[in-house]
Protein backbone atom coordinates (compact mmCIF):
# COMPACT_ATOMS: atom_id res chain seq x y z
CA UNK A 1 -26.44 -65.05 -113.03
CA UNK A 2 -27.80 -68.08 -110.73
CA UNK A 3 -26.32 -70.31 -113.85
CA UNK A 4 -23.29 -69.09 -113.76
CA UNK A 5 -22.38 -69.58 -110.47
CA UNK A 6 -23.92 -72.68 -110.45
CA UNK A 7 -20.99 -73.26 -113.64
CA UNK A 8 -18.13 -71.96 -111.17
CA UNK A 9 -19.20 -74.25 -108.12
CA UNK A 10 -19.27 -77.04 -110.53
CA UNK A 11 -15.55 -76.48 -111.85
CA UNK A 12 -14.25 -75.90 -108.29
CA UNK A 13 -15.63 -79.18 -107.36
CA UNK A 14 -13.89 -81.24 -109.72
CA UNK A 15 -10.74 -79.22 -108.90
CA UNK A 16 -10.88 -80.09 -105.08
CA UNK A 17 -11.86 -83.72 -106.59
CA UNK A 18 -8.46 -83.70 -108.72
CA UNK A 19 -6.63 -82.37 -106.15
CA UNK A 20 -8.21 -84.80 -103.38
CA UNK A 21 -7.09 -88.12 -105.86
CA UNK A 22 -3.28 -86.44 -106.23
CA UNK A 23 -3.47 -86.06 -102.25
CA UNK A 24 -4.59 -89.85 -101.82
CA UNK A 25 -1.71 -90.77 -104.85
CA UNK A 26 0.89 -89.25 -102.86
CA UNK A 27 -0.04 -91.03 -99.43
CA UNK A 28 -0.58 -94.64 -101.11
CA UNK A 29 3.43 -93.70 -102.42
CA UNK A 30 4.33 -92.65 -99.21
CA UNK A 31 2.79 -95.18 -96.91
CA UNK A 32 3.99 -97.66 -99.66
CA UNK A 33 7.53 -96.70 -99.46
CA UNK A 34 7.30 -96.31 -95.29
CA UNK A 35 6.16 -99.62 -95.33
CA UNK A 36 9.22 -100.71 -97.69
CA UNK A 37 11.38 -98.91 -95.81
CA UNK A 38 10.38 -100.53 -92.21
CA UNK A 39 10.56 -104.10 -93.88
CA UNK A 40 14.17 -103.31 -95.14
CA UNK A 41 14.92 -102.85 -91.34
CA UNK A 42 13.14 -105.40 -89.50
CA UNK A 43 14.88 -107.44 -92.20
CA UNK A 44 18.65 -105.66 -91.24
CA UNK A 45 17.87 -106.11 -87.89
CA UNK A 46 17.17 -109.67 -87.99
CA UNK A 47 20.31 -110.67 -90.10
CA UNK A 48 22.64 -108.49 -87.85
CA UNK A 49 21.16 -110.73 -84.49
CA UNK A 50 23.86 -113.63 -83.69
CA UNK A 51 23.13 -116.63 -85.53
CA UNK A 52 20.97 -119.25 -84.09
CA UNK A 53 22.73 -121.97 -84.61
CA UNK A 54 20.57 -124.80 -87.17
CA UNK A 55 22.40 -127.80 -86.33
CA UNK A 56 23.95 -128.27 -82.23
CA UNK A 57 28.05 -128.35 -82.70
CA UNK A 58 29.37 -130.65 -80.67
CA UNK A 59 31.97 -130.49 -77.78
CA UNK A 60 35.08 -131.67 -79.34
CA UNK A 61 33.92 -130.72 -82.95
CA UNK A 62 37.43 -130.54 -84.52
CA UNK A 63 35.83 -130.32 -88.34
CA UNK A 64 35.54 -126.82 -89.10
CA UNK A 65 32.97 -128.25 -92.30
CA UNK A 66 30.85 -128.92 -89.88
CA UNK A 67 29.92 -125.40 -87.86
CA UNK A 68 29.47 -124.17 -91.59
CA UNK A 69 26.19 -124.47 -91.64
CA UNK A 70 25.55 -122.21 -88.55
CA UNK A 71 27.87 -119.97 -89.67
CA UNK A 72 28.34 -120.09 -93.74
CA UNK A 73 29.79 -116.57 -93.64
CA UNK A 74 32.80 -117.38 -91.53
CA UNK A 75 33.37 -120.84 -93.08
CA UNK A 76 33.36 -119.76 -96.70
CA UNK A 77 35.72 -116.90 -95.85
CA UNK A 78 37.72 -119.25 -94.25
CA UNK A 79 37.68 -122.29 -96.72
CA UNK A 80 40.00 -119.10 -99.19
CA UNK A 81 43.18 -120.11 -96.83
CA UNK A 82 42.98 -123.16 -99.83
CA UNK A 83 44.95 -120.55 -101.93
CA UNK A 84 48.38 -120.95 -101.72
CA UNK A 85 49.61 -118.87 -104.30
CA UNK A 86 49.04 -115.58 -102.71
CA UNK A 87 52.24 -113.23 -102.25
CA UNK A 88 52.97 -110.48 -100.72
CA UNK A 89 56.91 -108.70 -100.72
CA UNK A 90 58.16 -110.64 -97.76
CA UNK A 91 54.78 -112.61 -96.92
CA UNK A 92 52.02 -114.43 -98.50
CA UNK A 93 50.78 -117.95 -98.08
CA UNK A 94 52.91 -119.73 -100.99
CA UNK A 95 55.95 -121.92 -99.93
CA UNK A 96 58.70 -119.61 -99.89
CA UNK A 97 61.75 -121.30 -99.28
CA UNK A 98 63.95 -119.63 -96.88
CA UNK A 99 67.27 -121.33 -97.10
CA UNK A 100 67.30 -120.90 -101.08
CA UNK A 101 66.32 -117.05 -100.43
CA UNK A 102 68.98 -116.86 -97.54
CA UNK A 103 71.55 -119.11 -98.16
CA UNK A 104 73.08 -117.77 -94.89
CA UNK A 105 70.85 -119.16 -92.62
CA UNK A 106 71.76 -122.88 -93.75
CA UNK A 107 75.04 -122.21 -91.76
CA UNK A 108 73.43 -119.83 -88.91
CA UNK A 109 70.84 -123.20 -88.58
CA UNK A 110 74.38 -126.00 -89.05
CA UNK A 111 73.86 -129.09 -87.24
CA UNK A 112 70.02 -128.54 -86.67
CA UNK A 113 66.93 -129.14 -88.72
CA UNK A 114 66.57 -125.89 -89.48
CA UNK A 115 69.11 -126.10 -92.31
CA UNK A 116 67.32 -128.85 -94.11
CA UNK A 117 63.97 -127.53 -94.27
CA UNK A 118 62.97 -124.23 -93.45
CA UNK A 119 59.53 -122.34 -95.82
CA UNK A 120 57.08 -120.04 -95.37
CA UNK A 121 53.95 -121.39 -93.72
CA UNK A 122 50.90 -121.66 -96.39
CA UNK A 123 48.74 -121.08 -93.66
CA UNK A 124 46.24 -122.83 -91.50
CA UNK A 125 44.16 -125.00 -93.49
CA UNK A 126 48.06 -126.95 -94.51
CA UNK A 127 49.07 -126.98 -91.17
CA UNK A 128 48.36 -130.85 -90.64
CA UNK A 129 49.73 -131.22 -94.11
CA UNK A 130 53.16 -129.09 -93.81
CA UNK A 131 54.21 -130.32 -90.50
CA UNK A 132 53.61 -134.21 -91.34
CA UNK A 133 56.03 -133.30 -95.15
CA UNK A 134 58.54 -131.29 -93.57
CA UNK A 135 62.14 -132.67 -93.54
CA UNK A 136 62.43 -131.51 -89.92
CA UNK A 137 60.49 -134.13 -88.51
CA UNK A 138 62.08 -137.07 -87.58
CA UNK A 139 61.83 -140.42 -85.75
CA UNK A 140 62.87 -138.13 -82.25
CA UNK A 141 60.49 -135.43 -82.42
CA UNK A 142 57.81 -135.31 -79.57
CA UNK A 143 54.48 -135.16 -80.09
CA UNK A 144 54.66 -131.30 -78.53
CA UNK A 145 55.18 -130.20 -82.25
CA UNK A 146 51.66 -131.51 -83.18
CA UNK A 147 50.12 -128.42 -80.11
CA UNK A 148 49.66 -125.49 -82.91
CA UNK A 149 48.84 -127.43 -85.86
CA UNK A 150 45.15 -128.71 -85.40
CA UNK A 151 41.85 -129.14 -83.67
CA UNK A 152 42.30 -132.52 -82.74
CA UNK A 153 44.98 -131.33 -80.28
CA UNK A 154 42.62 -129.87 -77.80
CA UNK A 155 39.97 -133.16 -77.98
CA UNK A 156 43.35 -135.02 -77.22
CA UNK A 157 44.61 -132.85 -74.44
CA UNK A 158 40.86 -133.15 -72.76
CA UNK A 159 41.48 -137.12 -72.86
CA UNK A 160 44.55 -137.07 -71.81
CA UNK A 161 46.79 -134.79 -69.59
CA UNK A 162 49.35 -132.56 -71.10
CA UNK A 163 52.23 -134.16 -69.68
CA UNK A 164 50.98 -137.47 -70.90
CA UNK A 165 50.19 -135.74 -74.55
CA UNK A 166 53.45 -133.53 -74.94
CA UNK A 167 55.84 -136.69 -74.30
CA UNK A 168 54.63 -138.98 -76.72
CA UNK A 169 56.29 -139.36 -80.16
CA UNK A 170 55.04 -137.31 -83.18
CA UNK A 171 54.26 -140.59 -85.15
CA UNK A 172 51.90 -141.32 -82.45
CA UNK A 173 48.64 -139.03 -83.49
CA UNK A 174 49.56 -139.38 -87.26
CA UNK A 175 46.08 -141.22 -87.55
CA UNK A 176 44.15 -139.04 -85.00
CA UNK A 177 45.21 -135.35 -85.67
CA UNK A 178 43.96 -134.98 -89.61
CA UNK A 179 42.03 -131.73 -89.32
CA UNK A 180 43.78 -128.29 -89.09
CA UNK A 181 43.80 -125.10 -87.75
CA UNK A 182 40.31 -124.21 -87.34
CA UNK A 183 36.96 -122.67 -85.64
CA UNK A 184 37.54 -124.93 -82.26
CA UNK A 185 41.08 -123.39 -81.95
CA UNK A 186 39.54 -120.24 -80.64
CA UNK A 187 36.12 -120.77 -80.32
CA UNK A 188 33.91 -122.14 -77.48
CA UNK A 189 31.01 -124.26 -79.64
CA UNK A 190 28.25 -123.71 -77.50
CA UNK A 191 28.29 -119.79 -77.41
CA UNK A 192 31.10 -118.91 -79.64
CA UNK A 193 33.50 -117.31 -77.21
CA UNK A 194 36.76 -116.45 -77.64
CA UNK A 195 38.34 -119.08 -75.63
CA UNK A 196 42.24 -120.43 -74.77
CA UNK A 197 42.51 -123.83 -75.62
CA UNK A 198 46.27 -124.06 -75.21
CA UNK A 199 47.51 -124.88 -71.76
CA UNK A 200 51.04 -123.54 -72.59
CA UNK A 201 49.93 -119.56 -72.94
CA UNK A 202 47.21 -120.34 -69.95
CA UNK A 203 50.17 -121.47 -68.26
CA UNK A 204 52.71 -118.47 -69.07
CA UNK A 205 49.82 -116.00 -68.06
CA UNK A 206 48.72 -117.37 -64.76
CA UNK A 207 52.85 -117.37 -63.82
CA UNK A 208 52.40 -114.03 -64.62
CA UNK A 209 49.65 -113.14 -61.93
CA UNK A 210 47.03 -112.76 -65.01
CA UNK A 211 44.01 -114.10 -64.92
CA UNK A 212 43.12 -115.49 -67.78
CA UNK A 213 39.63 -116.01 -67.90
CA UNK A 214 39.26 -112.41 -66.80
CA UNK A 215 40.46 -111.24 -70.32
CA UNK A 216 38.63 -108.69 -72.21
CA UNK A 217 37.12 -109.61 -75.55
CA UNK A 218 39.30 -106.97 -77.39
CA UNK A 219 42.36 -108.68 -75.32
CA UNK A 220 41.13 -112.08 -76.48
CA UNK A 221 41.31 -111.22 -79.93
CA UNK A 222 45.22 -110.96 -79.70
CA UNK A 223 45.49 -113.94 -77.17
CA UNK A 224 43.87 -115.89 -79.64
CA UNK A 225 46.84 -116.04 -81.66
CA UNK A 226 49.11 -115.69 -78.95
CA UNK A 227 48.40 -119.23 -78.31
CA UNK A 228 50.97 -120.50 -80.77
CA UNK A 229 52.40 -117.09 -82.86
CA UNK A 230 55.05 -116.96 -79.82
CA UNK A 231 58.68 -117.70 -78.67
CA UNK A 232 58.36 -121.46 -76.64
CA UNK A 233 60.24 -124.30 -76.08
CA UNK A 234 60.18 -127.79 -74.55
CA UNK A 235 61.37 -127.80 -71.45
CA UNK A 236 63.02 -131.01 -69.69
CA UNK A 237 62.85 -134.91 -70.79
CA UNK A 238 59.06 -134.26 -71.09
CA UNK A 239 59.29 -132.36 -74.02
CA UNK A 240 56.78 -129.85 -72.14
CA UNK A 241 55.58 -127.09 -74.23
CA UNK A 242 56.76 -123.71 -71.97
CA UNK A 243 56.86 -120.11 -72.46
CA UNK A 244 59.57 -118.12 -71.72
CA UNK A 245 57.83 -115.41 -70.03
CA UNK A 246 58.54 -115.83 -66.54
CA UNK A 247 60.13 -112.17 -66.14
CA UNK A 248 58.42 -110.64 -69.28
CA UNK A 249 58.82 -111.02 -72.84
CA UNK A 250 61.49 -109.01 -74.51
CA UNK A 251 64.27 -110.08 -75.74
CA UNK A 252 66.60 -109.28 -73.21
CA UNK A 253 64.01 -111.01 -70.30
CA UNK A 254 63.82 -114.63 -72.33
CA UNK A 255 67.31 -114.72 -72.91
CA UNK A 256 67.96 -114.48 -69.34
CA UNK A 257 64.84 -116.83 -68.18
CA UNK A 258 67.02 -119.15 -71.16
CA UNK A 259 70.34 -118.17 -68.90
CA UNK A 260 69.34 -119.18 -65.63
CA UNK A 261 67.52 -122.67 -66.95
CA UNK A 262 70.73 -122.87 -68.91
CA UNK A 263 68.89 -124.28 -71.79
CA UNK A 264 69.97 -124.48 -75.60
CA UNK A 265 68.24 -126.28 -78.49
CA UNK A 266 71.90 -127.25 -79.95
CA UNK A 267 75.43 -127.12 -80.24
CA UNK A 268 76.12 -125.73 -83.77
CA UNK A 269 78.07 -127.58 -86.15
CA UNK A 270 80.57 -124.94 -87.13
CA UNK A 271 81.67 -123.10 -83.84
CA UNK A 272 80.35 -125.76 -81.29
CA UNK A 273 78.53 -122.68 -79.96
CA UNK A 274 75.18 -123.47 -78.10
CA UNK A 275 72.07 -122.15 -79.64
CA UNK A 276 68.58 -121.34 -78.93
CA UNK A 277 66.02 -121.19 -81.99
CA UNK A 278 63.50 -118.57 -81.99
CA UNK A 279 60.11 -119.90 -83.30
CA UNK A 280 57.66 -117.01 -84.29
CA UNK A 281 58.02 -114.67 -81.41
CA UNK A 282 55.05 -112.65 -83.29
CA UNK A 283 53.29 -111.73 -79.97
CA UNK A 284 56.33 -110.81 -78.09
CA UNK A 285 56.98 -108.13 -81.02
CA UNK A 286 53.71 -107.02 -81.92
CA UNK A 287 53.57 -105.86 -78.03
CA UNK A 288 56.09 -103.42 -78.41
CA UNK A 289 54.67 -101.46 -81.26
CA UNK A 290 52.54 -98.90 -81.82
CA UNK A 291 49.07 -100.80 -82.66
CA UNK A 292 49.48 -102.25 -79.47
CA UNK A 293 49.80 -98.99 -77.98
CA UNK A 294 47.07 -98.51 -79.33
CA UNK A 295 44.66 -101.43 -78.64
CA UNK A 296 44.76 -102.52 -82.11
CA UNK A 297 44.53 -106.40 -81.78
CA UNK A 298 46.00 -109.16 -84.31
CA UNK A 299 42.32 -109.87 -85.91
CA UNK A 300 41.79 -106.02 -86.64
CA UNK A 301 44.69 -106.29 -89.52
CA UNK A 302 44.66 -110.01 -89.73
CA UNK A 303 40.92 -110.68 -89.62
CA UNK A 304 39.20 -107.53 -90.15
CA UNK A 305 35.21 -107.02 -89.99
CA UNK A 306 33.09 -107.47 -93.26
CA UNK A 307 29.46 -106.50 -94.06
CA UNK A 308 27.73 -108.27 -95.82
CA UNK A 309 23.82 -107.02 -95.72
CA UNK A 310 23.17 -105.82 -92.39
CA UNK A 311 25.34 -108.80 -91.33
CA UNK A 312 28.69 -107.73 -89.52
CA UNK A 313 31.28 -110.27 -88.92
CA UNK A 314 35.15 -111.38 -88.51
CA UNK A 315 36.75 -112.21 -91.99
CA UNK A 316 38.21 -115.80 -91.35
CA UNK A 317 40.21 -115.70 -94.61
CA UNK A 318 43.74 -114.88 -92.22
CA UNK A 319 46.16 -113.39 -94.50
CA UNK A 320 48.82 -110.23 -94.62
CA UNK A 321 46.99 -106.80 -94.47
CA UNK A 322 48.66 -106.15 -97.52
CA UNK A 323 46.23 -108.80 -99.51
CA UNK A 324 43.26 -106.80 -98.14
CA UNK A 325 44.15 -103.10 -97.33
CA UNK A 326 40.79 -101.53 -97.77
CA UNK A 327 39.38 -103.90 -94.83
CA UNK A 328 42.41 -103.75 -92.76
CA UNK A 329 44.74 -101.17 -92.83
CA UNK A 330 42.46 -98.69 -95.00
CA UNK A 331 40.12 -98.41 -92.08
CA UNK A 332 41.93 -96.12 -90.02
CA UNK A 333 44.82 -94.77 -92.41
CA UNK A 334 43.41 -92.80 -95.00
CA UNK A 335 46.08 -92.84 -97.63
CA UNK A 336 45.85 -94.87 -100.75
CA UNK A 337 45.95 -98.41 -100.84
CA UNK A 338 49.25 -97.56 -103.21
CA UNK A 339 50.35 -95.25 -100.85
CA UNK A 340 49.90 -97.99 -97.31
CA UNK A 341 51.84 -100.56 -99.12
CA UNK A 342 54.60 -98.45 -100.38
CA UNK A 343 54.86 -97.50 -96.69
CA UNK A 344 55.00 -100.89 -95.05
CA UNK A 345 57.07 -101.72 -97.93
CA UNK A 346 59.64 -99.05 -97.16
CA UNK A 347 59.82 -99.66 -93.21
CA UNK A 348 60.35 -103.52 -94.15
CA UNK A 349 63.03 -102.68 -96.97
CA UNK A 350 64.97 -101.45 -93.86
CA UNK A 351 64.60 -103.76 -91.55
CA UNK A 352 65.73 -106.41 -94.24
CA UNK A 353 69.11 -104.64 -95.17
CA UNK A 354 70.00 -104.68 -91.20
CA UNK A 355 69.09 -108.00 -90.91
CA UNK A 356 70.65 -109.48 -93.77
CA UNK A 357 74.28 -107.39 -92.81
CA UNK A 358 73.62 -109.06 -89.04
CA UNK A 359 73.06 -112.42 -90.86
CA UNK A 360 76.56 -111.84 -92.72
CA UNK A 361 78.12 -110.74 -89.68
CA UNK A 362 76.99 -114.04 -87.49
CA UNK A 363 78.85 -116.40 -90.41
CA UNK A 364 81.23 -115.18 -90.81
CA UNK A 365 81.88 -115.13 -86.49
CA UNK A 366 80.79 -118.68 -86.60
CA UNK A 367 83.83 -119.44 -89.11
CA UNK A 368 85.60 -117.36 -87.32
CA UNK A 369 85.62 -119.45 -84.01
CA UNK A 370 85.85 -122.90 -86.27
CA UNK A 371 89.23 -121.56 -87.80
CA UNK A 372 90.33 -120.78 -84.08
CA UNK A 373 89.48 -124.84 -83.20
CA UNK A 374 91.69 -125.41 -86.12
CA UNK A 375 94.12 -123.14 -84.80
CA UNK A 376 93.85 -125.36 -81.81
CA UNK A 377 92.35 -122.17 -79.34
CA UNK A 378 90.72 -124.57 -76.15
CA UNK A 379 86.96 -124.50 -75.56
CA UNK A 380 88.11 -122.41 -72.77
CA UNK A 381 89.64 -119.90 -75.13
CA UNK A 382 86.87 -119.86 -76.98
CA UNK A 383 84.16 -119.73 -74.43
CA UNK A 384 83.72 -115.81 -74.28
CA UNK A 385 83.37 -115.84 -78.39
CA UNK A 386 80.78 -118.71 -78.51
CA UNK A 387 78.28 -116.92 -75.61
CA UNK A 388 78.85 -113.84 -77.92
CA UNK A 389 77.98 -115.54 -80.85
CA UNK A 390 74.86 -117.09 -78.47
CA UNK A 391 73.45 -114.07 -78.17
CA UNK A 392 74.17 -112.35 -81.22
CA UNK A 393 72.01 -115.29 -83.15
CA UNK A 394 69.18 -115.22 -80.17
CA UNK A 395 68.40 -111.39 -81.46
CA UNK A 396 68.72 -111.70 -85.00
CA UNK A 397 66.23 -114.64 -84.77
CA UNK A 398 64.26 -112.88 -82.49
CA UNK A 399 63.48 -110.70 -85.36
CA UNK A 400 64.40 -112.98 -88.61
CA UNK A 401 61.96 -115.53 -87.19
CA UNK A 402 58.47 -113.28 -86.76
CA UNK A 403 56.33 -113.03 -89.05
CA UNK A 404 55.74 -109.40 -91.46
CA UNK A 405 59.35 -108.37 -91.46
CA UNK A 406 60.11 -106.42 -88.64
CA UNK A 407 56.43 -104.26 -89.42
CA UNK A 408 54.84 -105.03 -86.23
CA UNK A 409 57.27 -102.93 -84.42
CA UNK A 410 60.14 -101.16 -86.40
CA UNK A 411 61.77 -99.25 -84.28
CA UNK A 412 62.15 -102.52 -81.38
CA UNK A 413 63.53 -104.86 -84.41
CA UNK A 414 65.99 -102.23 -85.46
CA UNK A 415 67.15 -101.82 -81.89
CA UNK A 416 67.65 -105.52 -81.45
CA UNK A 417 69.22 -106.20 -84.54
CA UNK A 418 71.62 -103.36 -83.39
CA UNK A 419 72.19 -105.03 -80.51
CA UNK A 420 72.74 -108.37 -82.87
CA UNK A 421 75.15 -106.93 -85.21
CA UNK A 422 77.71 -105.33 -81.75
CA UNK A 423 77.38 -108.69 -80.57
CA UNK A 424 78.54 -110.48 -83.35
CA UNK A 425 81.09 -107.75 -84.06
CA UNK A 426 82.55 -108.49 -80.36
CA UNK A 427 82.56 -112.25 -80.92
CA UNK A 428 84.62 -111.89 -83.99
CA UNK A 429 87.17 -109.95 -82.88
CA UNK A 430 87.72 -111.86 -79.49
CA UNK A 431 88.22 -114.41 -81.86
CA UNK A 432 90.52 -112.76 -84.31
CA UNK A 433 92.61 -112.29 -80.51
CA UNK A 434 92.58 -115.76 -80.32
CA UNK A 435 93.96 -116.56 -83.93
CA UNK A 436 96.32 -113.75 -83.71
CA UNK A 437 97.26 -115.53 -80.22
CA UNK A 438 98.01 -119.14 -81.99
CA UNK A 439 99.86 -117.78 -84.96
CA UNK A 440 97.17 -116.94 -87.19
CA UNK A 441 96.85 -113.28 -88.45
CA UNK A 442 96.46 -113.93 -92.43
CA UNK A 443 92.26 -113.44 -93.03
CA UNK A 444 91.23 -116.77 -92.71
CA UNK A 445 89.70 -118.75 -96.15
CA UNK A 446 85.80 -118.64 -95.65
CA UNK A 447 83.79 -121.43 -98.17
CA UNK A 448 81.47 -120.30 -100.84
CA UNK A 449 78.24 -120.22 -99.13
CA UNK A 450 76.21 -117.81 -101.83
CA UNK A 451 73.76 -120.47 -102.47
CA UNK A 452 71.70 -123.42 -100.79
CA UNK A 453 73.23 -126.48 -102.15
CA UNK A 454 76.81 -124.91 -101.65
CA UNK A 455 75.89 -124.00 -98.43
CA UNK A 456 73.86 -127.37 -97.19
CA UNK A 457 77.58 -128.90 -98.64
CA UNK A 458 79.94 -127.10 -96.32
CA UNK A 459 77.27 -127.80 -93.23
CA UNK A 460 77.13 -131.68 -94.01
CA UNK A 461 81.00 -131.32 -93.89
CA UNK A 462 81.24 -129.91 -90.72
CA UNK A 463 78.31 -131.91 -89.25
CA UNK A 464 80.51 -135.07 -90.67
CA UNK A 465 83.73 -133.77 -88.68
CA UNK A 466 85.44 -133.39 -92.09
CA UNK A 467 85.09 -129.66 -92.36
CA UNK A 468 87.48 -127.92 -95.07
CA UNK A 469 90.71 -126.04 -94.07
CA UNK A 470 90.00 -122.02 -92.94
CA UNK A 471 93.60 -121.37 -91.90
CA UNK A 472 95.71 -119.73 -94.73
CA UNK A 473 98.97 -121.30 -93.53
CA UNK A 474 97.71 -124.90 -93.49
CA UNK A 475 96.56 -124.09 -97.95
CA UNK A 476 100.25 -123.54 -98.66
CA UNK A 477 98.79 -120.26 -100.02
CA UNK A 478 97.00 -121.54 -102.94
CA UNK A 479 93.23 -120.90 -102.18
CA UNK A 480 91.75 -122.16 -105.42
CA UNK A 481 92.94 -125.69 -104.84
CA UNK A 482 91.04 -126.07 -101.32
CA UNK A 483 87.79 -125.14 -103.41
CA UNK A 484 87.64 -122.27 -101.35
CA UNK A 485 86.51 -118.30 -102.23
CA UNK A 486 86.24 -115.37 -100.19
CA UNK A 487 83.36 -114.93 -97.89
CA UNK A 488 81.55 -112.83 -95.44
């Protein structure tokens, strides 16, 4: 009996012994993976802390190769602007040319630059390079143009006043401004702020009663690019760079501020009509949309976060939403990436049909008041259909010339372009009255403007003085033999 319980104390043992190894197996696992577990954070932790920078970035830095090493993330991200191929339906980075896509706006643009050169931007990193190779530039353009296109401009504009800067001639920095758009644009070097480095939007906000050093970051994210993706122009002999904001920034408030300083960029070759060109009024538009509204700023869609380990930071590749929906536009509509871009696709779609009927409209008004001068109508006559015409253009290129095709706030470009298209419907019949007045009511013979070259031909002609016949009367009816087809 004493044996065999001696037997069953023995077997428990080594039971409680098994057991006691499997219990010590399981804690080594645990405490192994704990341990695994706290390293993986402590080592997230660590790469999510801001950067400490490896090599001091100096105060002018305008390189953007050299803040790469302190932050590689940002810089190789950014270095992807290279590609210039990228497309989009009415966007993208390669060189779209707009007069060959829109003949039209070779004679909207007569008698200014506009209708020798006008493309698609490739995007930052070629803004040194597609500024110094566009036809636009001549020996009479002010150094002003250089403001948006590098990071040389704001060493130079430390050195030197703006005044001073803004009224020299472009030629004049070819040999200092060589690095574009880049990290000291936007970027204080010695603690990476969000910073203004343009006086001109400084300026515009302090006239405004803003403060703005007092901006919020979220705020600064948008006024980034509102540095230079805005309506401006250069105001007196100085050429200074000047915001049209003084009392606010829709269309109807700069055309007025434009009114009162009686300013135009031209007088257009065709009607004699003076003009304003809209730039990239991109700001102005974007802050009467709905992401506005909504506090969305241009970096959320333009330059979305990334993660990249436990590393969150601002994508510096800048490029249409539409190239990177799942970081931009993904993040707070939950469709389909095929379904997003079918939207924004649709809502552009529109505002492209309206604007190209406006741009259709505004030739064939301009014609319309150049057959009237041939008609011999006064500049008095014709002074009511040329301030129609004025403003007709100043709308359509409020829209035409902002970037993403009317997206950044639908409803606002449809109104204007509304607006646009009455406009130029009033100045062409006031100047149909005025035909009709000197013996002219026979539809006047518009030229064959359906492509570039046929349309840069008829704006050299009137540039020249020589323009062709539009009055039927003075063709002796036969059309064909004045080279001329029906038009708008």
């Amino acid at each position: 009996m004493e044996t065999m319980d001696q037997s069953h104390n023995t077997s428990q043992g080594k039971q409680w012994a098994w057991v006691g190894w499997v219990l010590f197996g399981v804690a080594l696992i645990v405490t192994f993976g704990l341990g695994l577990l706290a390293s993986s954070i402590l080592t997230r932790r660590r790469e999510a802390l801001p950067p400490q920078p490896v090599h001091p970035i100096a105060r002018w830095e305008s390189d953007s190769s050299k803040w790469a090493a302190n932050f590689p993330r940002e810089y190789d991200r950014y270095r992807r602007m290279m590609d210039d191929t990228t497309r989009t339906k009415y966007g993208g980075a390669f060189p779209r040319d707009y007069l060959e896509e829109t003949p039209a706006n070779v004679i909207l643009f007569a008698g200014y630059a506009f209708a020798k050169d006008y493309r698609q931007a490739r995007g930052h990193v070629y803004a040194v390079e597609d500024v110094t190779h566009t036809k636009r530039v001549n020996e009479k353009t002010p150094a002003t143009c250089w403001t948006c296109k590098s990071t040389d401009v704001p060493r130079l504009l430390a050195q030197m006043s703006p005044a001073d800067f803004y009224k020299q001639p472009f030629a004049a920095f070819k040999s200092e401004i060589t690095h574009p758009i880049g990290c000291l644009d936007c970027h204080d070097p010695t603690d990476m702020r969000l910073v203004i480095t343009r006086p001109a939007l400084r300026e515009a906000l302090q006239r405004q009663g803003r403060d703005p050093d007092k901006l919020s970051h979220q705020e600064m994210r948008t006024m980034v690019c509102a540095q230079c993706h805005v309506e401006y122009y250069f105001k007196g002999d100085g050429k200074y760079l000047t915001f049209p904001w003084d009392k606010g920034t829709s269309i109807e408030q700069i055309e007025s501020y434009y009114e009162e300083a009686d300013f135009s960029d031209w007088t257009h070759a065709v009607s004699h009509a003076p003009m304003v060109k809209m730039q990239h009024p991109d700001f102005e538009i974007y802050s009467t949309g709905i992401h506005a509204y909504r506090n969305v700023s241009c970096a959320d869609c333009h330059m979305p976060y990334m993660s990249e380990g436990g590393v969150k930071f601002t994508d510096h590749h800048v490029q249409s939403p539409l190239l990177n929906i799942a970081n931009s536009c993904a993040v707070c509509h939950r469709w389909s990436e095929e379904e997003i871009r079918n939207r924004v696709e649709s809502i552009q779609d529109k505002i492209h049909e309206v604007r190209g009927r406006v741009e259709q409209a505004l030739v064939a008004a301009h014609f319309d008041v150049a057959a009237a001068m041939q008609a011999e109508a006064t500049d008095e006559e014709l002074q009511t259909p040329r301030q129609l015409i004025r403003r007709a253009q100043l709308r359509w290129d409020f829209v035409a010339a902002n970037n993403g095709m009317g997206f950044h706030s639908p409803a606002e470009c449809l109104r204007i372009l509304a607006a646009a298209l009455d406009l130029a419907g009033q100045a062409r019949s006031e100047a149909s009255r005025i035909l009709a007045k000197h013996g002219i009511t026979d539809p006047i013979i518009y030229p064959d403007v359906s492509t570039k070259e046929k349309a840069q031909a008829v704006e050299q002609l009137f540039v020249k003085g020589t323009p062709p016949n539009l009055l039927p009367n003075k063709v002796g009816g036969d059309r064909a033999s004045a080279a001329l087809t029906a038009g708008p």
